[in-house]
PDB file of N, CA and C in Angstrom:
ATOM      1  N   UNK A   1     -31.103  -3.767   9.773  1.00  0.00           N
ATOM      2  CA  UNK A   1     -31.646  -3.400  11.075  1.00  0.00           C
ATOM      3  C   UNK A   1     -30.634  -2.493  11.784  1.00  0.00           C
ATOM      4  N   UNK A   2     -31.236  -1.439  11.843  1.00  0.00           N
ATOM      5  CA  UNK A   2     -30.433  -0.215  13.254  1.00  0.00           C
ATOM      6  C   UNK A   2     -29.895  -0.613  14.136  1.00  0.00           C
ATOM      7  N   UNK A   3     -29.210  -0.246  15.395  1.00  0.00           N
ATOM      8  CA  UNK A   3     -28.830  -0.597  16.139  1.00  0.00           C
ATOM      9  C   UNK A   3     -30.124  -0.079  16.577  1.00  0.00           C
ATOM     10  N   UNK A   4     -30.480   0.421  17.077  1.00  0.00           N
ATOM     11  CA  UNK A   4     -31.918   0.671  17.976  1.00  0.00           C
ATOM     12  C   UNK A   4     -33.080   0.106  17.663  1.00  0.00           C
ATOM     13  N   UNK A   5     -33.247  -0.637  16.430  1.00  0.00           N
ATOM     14  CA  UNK A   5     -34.356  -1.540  16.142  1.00  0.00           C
ATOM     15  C   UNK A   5     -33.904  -2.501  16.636  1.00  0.00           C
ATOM     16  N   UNK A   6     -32.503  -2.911  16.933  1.00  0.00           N
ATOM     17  CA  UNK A   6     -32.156  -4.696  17.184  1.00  0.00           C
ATOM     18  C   UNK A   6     -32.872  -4.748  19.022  1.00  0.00           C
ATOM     19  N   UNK A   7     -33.756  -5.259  19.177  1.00  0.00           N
ATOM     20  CA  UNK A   7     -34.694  -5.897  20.238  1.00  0.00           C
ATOM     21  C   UNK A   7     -33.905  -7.412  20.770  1.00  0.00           C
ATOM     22  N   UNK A   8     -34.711  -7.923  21.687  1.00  0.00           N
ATOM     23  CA  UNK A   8     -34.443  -9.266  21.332  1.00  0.00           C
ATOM     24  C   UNK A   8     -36.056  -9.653  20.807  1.00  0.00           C
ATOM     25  N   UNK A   9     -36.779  -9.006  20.548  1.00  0.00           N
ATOM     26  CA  UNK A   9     -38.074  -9.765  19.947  1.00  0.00           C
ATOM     27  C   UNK A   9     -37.832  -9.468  18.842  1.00  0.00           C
ATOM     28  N   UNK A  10     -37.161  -8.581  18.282  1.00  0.00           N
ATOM     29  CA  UNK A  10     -37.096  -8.453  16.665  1.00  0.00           C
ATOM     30  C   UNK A  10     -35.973  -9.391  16.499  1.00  0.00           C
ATOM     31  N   UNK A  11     -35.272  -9.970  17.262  1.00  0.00           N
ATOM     32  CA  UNK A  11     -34.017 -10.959  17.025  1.00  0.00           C
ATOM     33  C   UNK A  11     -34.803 -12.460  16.956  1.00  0.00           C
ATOM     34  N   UNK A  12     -35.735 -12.497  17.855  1.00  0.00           N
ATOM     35  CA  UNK A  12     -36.140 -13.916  17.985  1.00  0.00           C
ATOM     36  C   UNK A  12     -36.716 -13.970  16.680  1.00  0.00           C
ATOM     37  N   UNK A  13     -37.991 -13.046  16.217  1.00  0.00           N
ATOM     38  CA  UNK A  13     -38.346 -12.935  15.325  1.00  0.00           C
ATOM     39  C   UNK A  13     -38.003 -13.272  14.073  1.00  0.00           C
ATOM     40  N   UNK A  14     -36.963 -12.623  13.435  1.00  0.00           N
ATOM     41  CA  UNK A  14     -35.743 -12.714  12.682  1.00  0.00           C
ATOM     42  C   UNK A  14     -35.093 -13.978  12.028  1.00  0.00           C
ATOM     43  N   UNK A  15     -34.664 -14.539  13.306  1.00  0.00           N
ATOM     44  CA  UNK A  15     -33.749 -15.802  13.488  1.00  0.00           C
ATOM     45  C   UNK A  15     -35.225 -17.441  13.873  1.00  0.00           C
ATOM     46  N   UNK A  16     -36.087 -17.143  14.267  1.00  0.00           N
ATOM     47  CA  UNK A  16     -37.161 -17.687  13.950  1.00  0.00           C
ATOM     48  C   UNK A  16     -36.560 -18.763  15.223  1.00  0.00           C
ATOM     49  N   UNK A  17     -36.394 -18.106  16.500  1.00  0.00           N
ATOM     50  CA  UNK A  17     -36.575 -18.607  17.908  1.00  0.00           C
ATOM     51  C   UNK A  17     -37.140 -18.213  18.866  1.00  0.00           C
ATOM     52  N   UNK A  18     -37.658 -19.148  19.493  1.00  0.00           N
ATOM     53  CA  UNK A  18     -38.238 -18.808  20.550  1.00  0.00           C
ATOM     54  C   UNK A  18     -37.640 -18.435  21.446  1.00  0.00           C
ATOM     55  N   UNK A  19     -38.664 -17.522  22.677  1.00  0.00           N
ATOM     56  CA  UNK A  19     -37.572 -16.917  23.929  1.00  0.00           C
ATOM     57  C   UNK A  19     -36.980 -18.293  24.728  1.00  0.00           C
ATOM     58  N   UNK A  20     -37.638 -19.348  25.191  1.00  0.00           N
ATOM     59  CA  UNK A  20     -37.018 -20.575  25.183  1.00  0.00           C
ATOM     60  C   UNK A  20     -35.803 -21.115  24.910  1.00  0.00           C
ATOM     61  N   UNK A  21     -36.067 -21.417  23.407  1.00  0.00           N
ATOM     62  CA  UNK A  21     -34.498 -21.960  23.141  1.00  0.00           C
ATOM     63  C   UNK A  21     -33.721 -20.647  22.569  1.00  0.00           C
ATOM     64  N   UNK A  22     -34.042 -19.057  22.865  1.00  0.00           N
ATOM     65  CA  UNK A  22     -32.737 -18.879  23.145  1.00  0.00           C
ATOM     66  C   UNK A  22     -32.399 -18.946  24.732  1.00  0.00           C
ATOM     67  N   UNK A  23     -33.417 -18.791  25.452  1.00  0.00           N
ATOM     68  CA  UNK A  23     -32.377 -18.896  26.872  1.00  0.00           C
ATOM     69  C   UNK A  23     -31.582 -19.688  27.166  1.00  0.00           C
ATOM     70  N   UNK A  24     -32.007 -20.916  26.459  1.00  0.00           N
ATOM     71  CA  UNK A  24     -31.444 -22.089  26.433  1.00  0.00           C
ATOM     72  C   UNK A  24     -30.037 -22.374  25.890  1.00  0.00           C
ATOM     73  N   UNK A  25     -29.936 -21.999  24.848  1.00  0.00           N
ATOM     74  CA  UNK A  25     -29.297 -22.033  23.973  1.00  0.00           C
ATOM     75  C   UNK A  25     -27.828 -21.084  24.484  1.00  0.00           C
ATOM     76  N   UNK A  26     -27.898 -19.784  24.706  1.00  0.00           N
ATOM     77  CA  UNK A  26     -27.515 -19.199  25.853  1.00  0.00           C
ATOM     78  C   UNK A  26     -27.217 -18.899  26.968  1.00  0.00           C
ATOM     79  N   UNK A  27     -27.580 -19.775  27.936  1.00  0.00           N
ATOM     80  CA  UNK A  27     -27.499 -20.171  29.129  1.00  0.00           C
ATOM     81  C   UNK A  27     -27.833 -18.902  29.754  1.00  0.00           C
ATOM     82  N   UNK A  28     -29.154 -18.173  29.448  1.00  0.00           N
ATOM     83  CA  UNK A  28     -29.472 -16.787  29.737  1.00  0.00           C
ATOM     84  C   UNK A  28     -30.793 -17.304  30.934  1.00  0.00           C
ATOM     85  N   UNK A  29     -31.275 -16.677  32.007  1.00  0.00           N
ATOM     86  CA  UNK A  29     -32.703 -16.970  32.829  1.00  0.00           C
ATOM     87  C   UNK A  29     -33.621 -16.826  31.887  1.00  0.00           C
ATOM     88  N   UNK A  30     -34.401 -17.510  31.693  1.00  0.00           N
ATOM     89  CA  UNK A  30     -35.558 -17.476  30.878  1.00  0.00           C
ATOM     90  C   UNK A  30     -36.355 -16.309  31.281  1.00  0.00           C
ATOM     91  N   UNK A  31     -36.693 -16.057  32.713  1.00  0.00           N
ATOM     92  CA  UNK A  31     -36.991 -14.318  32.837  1.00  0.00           C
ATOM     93  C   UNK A  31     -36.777 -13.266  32.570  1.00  0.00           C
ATOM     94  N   UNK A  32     -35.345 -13.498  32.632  1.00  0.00           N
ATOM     95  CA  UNK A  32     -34.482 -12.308  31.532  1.00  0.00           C
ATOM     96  C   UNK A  32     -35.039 -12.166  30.259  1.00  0.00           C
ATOM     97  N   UNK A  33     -34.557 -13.381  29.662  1.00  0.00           N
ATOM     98  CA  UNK A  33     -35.345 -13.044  28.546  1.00  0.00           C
ATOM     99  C   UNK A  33     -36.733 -12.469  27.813  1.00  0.00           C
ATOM    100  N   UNK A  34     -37.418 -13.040  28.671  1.00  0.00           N
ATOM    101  CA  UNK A  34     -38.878 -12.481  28.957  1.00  0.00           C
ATOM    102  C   UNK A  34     -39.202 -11.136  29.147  1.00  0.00           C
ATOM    103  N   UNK A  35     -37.971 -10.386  29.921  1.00  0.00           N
ATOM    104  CA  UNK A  35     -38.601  -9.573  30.471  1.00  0.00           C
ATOM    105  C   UNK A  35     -37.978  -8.203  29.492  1.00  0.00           C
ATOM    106  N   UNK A  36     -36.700  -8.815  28.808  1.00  0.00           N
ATOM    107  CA  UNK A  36     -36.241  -7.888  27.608  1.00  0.00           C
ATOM    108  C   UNK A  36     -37.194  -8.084  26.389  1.00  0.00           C
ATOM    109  N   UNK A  37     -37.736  -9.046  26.308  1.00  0.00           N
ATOM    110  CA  UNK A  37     -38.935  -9.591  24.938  1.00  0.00           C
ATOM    111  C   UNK A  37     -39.983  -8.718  24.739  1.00  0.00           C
ATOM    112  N   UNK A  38     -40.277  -8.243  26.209  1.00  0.00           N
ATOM    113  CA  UNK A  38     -41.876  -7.834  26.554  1.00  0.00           C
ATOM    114  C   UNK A  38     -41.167  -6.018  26.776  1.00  0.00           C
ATOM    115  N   UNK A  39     -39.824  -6.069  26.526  1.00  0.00           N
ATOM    116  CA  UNK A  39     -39.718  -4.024  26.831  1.00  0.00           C
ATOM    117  C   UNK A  39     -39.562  -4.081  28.376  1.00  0.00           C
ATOM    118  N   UNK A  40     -39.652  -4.583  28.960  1.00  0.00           N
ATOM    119  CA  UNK A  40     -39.768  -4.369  30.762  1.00  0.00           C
ATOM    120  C   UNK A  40     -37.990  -3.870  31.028  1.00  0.00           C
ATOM    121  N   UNK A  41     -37.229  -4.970  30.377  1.00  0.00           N
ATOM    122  CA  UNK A  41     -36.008  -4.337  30.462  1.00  0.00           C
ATOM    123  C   UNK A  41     -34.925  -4.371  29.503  1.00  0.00           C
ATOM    124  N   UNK A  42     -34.195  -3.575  29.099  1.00  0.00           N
ATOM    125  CA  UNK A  42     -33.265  -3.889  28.191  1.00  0.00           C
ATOM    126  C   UNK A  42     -32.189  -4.268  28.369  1.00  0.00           C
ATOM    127  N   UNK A  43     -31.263  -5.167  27.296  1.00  0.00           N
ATOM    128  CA  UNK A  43     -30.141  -5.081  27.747  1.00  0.00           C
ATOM    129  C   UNK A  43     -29.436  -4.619  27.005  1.00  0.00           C
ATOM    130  N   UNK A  44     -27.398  -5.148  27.966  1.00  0.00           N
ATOM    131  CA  UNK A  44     -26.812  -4.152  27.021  1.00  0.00           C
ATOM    132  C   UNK A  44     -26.216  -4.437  25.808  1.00  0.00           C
ATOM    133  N   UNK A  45     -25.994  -3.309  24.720  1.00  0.00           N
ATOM    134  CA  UNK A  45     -26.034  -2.999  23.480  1.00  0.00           C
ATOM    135  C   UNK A  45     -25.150  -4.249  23.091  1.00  0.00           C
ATOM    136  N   UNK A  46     -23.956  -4.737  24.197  1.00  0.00           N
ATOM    137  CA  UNK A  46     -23.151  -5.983  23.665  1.00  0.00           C
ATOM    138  C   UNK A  46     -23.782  -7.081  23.805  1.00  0.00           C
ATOM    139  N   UNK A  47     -24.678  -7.006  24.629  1.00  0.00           N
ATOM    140  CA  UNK A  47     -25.259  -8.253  24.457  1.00  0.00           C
ATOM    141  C   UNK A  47     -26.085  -8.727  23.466  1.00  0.00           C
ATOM    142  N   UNK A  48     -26.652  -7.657  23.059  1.00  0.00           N
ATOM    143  CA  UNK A  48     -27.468  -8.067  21.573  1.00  0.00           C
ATOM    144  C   UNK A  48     -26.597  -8.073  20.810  1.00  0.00           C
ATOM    145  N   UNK A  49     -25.726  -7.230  20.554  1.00  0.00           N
ATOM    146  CA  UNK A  49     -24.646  -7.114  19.040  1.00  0.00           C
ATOM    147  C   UNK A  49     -23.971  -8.804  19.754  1.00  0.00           C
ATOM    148  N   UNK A  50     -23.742  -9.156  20.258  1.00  0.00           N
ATOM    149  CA  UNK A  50     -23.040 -10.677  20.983  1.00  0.00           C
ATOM    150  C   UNK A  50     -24.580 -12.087  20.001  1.00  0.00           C
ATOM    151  N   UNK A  51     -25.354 -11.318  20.694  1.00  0.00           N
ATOM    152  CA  UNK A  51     -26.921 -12.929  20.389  1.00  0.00           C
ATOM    153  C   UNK A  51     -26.669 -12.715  18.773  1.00  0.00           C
ATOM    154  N   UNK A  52     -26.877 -11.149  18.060  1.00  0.00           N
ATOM    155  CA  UNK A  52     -27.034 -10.865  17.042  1.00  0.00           C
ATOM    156  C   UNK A  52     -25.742 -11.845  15.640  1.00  0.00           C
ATOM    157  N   UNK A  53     -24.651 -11.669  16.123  1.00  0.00           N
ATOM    158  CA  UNK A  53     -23.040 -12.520  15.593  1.00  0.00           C
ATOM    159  C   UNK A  53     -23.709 -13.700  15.551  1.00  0.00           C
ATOM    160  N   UNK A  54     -24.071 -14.270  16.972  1.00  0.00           N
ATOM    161  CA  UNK A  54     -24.168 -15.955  17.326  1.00  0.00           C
ATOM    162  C   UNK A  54     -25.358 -16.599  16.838  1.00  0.00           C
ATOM    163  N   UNK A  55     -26.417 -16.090  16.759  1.00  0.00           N
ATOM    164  CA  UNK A  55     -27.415 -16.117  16.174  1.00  0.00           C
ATOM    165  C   UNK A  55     -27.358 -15.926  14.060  1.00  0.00           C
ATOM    166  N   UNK A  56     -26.383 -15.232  13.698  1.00  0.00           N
ATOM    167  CA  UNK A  56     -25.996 -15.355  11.994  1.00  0.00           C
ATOM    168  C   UNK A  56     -24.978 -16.033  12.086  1.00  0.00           C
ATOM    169  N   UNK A  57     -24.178 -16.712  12.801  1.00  0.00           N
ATOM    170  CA  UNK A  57     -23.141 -18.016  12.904  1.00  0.00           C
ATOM    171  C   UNK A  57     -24.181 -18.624  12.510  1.00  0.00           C
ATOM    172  N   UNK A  58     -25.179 -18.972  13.914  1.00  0.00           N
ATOM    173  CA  UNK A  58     -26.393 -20.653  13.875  1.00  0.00           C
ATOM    174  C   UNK A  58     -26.477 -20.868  12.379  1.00  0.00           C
ATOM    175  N   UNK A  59     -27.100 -19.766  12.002  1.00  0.00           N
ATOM    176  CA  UNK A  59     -27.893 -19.613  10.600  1.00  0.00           C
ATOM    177  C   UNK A  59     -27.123 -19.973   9.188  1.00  0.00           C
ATOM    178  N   UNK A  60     -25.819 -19.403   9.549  1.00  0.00           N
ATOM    179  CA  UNK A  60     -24.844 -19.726   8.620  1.00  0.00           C
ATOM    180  C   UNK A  60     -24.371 -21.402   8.517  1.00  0.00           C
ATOM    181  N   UNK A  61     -24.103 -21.486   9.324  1.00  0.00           N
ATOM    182  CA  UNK A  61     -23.726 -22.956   9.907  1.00  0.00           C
ATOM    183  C   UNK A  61     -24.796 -24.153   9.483  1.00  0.00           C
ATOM    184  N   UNK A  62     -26.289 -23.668  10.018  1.00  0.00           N
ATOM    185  CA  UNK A  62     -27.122 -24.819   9.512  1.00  0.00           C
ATOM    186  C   UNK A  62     -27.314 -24.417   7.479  1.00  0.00           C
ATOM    187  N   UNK A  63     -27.070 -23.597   7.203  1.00  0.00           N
ATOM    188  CA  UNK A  63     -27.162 -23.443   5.819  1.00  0.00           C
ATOM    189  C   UNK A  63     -26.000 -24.453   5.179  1.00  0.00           C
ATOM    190  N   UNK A  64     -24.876 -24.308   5.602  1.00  0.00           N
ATOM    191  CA  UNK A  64     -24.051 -25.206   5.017  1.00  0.00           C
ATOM    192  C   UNK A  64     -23.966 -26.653   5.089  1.00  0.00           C
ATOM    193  N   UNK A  65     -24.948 -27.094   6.383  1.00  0.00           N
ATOM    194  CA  UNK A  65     -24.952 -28.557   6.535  1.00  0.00           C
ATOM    195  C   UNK A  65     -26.044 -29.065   5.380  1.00  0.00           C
ATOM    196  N   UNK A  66     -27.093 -27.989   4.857  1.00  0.00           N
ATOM    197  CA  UNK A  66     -28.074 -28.744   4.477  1.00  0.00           C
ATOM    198  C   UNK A  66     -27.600 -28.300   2.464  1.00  0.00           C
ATOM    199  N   UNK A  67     -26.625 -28.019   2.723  1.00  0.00           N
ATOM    200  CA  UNK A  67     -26.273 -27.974   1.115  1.00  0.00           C
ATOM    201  C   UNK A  67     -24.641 -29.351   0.848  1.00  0.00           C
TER     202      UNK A  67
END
């Protein structure tokens, strides 16, 4: 994925979360999130390259518990 394809709906997508538990998860406004999900607003490029790291940690992390 491009840097200009990385969304956060192509992230939720991806990582197979909802806008929910990432706000959650993140301690992000759930509007925020919403409102970058839906294109209304973007954010910035560190903040996705930031969800994008923490989000292939999660992934990494639950892979190793279940082996």
């Amino acid at each position: 994925m491009t840097e200009n394809e990385k969304t956060i709906k192509t992230l939720c997508e991806a990582y197979g979360i909802s806008q929910t538990a990432l706000a959650r998860r993140f301690d992000i406004p759930l509007r925020t999130v919403q409102d970058w999900h839906a294109g209304r607003r973007k954010p910035p490029a560190y903040v996705v390259n930031m969800l994008t790291d923490l989000l292939e940690y999660d992934q990494k992390a639950k892979g190793e518990e279940n082996t």
